[in-house]
N, C-alpha and C. Protein backbone atom coordinates (compact mmCIF):
# COMPACT_ATOMS: atom_id res chain seq x y z
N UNK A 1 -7.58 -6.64 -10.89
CA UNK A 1 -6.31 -6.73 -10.19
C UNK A 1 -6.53 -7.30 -8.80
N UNK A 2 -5.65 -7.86 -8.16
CA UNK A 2 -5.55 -8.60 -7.04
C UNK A 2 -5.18 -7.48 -6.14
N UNK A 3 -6.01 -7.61 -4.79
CA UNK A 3 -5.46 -7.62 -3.58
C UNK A 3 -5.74 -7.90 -2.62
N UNK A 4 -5.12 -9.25 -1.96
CA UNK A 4 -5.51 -9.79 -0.98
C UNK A 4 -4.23 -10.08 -0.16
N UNK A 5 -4.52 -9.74 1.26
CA UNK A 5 -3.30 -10.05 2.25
C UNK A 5 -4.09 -11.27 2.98
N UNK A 6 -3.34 -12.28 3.80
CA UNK A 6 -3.79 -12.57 4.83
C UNK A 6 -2.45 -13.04 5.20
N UNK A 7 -2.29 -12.76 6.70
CA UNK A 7 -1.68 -12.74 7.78
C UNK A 7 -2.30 -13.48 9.42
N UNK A 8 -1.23 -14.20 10.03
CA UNK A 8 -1.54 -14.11 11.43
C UNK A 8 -0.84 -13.60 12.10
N UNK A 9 -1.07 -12.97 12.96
CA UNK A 9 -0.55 -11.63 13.71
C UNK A 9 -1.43 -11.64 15.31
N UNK A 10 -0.57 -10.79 15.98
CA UNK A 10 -1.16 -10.77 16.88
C UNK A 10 -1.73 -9.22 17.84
N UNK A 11 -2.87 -9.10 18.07
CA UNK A 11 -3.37 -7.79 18.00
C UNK A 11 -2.84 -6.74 18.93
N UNK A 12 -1.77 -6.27 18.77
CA UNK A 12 -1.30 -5.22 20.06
C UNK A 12 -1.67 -4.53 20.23
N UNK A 13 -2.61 -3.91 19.72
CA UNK A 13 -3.27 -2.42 19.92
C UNK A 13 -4.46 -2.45 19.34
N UNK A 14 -5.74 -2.05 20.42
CA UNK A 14 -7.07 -1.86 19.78
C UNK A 14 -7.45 -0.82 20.24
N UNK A 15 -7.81 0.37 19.04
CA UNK A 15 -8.24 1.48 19.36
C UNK A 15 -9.71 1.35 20.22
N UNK A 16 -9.92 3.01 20.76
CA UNK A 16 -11.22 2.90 20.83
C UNK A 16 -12.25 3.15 19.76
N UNK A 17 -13.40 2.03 20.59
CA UNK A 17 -14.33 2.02 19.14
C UNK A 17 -15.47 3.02 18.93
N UNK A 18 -15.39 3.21 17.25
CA UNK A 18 -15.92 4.84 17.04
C UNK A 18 -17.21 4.39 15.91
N UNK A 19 -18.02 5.45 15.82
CA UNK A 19 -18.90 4.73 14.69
C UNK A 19 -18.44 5.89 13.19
N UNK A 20 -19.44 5.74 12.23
CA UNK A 20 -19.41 6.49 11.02
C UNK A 20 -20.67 7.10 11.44
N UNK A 21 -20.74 8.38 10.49
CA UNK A 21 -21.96 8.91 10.44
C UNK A 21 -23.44 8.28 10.72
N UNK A 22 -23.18 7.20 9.98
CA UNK A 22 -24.38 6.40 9.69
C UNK A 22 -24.35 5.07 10.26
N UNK A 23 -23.58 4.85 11.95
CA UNK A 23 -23.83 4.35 12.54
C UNK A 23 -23.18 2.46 12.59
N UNK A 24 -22.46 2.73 11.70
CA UNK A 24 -21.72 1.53 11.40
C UNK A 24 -20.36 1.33 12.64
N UNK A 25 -19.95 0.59 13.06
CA UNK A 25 -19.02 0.40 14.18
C UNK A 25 -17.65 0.50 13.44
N UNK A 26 -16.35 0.92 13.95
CA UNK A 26 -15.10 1.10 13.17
C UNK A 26 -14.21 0.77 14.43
N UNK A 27 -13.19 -0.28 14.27
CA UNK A 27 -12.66 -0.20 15.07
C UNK A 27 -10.60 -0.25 14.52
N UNK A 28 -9.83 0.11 15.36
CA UNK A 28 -7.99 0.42 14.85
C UNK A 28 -7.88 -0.39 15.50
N UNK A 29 -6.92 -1.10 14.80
CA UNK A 29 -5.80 -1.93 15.26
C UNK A 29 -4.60 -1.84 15.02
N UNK A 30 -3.75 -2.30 15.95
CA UNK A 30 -2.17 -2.87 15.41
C UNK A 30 -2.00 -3.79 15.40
N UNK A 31 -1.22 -4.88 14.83
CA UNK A 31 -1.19 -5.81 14.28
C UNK A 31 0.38 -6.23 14.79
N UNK A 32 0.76 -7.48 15.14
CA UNK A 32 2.63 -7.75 15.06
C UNK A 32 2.50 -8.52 14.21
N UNK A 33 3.60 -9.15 14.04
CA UNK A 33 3.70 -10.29 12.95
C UNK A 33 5.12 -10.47 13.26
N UNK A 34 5.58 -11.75 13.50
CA UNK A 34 6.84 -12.45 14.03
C UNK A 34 7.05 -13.85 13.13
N UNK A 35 7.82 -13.98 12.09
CA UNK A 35 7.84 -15.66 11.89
C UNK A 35 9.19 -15.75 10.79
N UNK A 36 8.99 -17.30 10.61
CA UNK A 36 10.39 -17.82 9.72
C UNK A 36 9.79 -17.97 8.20
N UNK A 37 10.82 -17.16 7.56
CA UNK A 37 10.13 -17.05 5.92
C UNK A 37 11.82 -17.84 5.49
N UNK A 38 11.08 -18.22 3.87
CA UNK A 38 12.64 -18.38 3.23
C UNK A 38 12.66 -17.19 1.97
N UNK A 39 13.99 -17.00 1.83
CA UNK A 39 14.04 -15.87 0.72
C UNK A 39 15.15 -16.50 -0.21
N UNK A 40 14.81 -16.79 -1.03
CA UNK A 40 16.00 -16.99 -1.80
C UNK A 40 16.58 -18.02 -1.14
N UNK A 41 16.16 -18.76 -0.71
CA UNK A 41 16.27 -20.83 -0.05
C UNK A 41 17.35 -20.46 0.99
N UNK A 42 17.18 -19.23 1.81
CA UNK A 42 17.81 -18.90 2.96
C UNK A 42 16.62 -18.64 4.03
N UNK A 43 17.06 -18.98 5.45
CA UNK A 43 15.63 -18.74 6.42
C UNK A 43 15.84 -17.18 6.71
N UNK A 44 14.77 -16.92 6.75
CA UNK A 44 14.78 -15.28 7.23
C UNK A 44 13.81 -14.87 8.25
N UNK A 45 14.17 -14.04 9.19
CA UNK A 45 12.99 -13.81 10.12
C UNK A 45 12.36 -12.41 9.48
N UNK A 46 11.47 -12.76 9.74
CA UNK A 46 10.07 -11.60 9.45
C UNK A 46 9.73 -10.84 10.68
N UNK A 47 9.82 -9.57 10.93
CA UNK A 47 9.13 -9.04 11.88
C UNK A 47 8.35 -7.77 11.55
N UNK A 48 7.20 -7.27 11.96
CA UNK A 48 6.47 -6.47 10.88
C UNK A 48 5.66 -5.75 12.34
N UNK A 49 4.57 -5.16 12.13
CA UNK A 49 3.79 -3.63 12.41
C UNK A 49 3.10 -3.43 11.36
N UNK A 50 1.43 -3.60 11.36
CA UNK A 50 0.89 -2.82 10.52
C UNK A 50 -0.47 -2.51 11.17
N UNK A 51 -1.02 -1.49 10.88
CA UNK A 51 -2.39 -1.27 11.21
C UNK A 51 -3.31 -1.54 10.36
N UNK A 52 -4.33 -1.66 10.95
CA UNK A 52 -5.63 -2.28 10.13
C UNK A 52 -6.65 -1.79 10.88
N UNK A 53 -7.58 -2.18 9.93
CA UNK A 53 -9.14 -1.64 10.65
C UNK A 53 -10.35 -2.91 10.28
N UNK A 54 -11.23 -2.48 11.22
CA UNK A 54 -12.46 -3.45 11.39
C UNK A 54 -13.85 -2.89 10.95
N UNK A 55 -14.47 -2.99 10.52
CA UNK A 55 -15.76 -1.93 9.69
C UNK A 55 -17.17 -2.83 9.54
N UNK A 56 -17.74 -2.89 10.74
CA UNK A 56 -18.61 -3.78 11.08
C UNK A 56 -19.28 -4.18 12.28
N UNK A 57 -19.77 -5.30 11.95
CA UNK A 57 -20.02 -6.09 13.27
C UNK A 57 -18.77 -6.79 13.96
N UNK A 58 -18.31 -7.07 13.26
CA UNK A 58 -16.84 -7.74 14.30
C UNK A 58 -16.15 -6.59 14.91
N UNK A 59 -15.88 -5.53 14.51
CA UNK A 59 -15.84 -4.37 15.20
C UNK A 59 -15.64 -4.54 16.87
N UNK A 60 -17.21 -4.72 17.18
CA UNK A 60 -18.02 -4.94 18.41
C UNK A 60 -17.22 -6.48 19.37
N UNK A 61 -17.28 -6.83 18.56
CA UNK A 61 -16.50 -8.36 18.56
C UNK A 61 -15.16 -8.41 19.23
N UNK A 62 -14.48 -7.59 18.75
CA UNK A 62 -12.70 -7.58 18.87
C UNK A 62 -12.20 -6.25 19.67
N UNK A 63 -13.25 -5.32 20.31
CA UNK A 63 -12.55 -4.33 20.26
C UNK A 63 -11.58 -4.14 21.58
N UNK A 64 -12.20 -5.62 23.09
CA UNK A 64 -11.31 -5.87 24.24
C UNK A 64 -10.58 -6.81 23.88
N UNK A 65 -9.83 -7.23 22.46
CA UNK A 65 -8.88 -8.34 22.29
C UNK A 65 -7.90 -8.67 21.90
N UNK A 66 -6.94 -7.48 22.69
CA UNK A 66 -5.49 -6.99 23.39
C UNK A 66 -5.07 -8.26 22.95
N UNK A 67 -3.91 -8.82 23.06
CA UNK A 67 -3.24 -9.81 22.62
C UNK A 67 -3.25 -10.91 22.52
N UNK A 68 -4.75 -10.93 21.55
CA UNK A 68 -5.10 -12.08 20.87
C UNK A 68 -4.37 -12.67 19.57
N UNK A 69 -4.13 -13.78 19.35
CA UNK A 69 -3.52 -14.43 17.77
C UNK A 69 -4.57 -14.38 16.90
N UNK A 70 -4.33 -13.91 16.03
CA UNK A 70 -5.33 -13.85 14.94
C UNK A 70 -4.85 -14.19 13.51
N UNK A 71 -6.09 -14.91 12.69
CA UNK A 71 -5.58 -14.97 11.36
C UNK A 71 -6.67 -13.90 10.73
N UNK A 72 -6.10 -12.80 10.09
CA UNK A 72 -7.01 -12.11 9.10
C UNK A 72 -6.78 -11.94 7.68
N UNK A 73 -7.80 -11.79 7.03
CA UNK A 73 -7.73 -11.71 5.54
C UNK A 73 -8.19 -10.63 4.96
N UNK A 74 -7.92 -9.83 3.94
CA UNK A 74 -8.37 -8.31 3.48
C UNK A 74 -7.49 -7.79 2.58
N UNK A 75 -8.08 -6.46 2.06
CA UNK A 75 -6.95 -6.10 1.65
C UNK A 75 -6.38 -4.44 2.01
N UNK A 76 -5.35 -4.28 0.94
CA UNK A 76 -5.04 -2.86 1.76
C UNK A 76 -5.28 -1.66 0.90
N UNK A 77 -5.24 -0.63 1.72
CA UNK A 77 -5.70 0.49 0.96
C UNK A 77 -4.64 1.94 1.94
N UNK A 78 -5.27 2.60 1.23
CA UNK A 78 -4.80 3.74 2.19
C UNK A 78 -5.81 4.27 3.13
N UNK A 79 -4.77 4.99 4.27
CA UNK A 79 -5.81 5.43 5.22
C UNK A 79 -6.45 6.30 4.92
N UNK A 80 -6.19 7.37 4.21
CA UNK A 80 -7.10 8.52 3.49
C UNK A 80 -5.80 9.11 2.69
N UNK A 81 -6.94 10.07 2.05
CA UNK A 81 -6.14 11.11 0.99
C UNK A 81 -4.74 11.38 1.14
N UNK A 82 -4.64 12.06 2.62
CA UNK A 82 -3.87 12.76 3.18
C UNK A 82 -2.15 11.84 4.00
N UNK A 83 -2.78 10.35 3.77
CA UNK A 83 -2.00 9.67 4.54
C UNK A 83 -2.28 8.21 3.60
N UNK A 84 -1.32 8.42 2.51
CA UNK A 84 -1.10 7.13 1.61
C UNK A 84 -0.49 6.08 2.06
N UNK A 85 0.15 6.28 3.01
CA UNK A 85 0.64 4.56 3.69
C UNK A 85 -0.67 3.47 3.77
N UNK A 86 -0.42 2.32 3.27
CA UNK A 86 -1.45 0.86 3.59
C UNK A 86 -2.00 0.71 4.91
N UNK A 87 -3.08 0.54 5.23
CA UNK A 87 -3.46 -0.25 6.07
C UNK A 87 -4.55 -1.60 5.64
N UNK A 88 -4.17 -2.38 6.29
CA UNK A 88 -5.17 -3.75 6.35
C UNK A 88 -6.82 -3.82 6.62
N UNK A 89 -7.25 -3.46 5.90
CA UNK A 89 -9.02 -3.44 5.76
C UNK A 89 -9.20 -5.09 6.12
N UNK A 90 -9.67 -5.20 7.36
CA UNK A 90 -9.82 -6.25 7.44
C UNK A 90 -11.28 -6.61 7.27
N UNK A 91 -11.26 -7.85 5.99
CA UNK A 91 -12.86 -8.35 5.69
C UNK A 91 -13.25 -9.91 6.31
N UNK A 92 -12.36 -10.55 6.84
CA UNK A 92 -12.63 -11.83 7.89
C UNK A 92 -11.39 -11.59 8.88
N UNK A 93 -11.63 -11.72 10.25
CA UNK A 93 -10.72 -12.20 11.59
C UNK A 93 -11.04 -13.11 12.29
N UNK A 94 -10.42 -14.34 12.68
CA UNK A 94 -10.95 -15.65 13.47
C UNK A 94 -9.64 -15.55 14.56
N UNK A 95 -9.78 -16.20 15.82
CA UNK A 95 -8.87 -16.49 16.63
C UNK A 95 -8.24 -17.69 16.07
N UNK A 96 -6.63 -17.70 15.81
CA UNK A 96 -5.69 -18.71 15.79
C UNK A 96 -5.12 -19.12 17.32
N UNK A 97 -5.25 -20.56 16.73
CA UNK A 97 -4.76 -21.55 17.66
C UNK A 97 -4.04 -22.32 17.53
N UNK A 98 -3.15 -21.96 16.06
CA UNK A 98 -1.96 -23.12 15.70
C UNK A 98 -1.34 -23.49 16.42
């Protein structure tokens, strides 16, 4: 089964960065997302909020980069057991410059 998001968004919120047990870097984000979609061959604006996370070395990478444009790709999952809403596991982030 498929799941893959990718989005460009722009990073409003970067938690502070925490490790795992075993020393791996984790870092939260929030995410905006602002743009023109069509739905049904009508224009529609999109405006969105989602959180995501970083689980890595880019981690380290992104974690002062407050309102940067970004394109990321990943997919989603839940945040844990206890809290089934999606978040964006992010497995590539590059700075956009469209």
């Amino acid at each position: 089964m498929d799941n893959l998001l990718t989005l460009t968004a722009r990073i409003a919120k970067c938690g502070v960065l925490r490790y795992t047990p075993t020393g791996v870097p984790v870092l939260d984000l929030m995410l905006e997302h602002e743009s023109m979609q069509r739905e049904n061959n009508l224009p529609c604006t999109v405006r969105l909020e989602i959180q995501a996370k970083i689980v890595g070395k880019d981690a380290l990478i992104w974690q002062h980069r407050e309102n940067s444009t970004v394109r990321v790709s990943g997919f989603l999952a839940a945040k844990n057991q206890r809290y089934p809403k999606p978040i964006l596991r992010i497995q590539n982030i590059q700075e956009y410059k469209g």
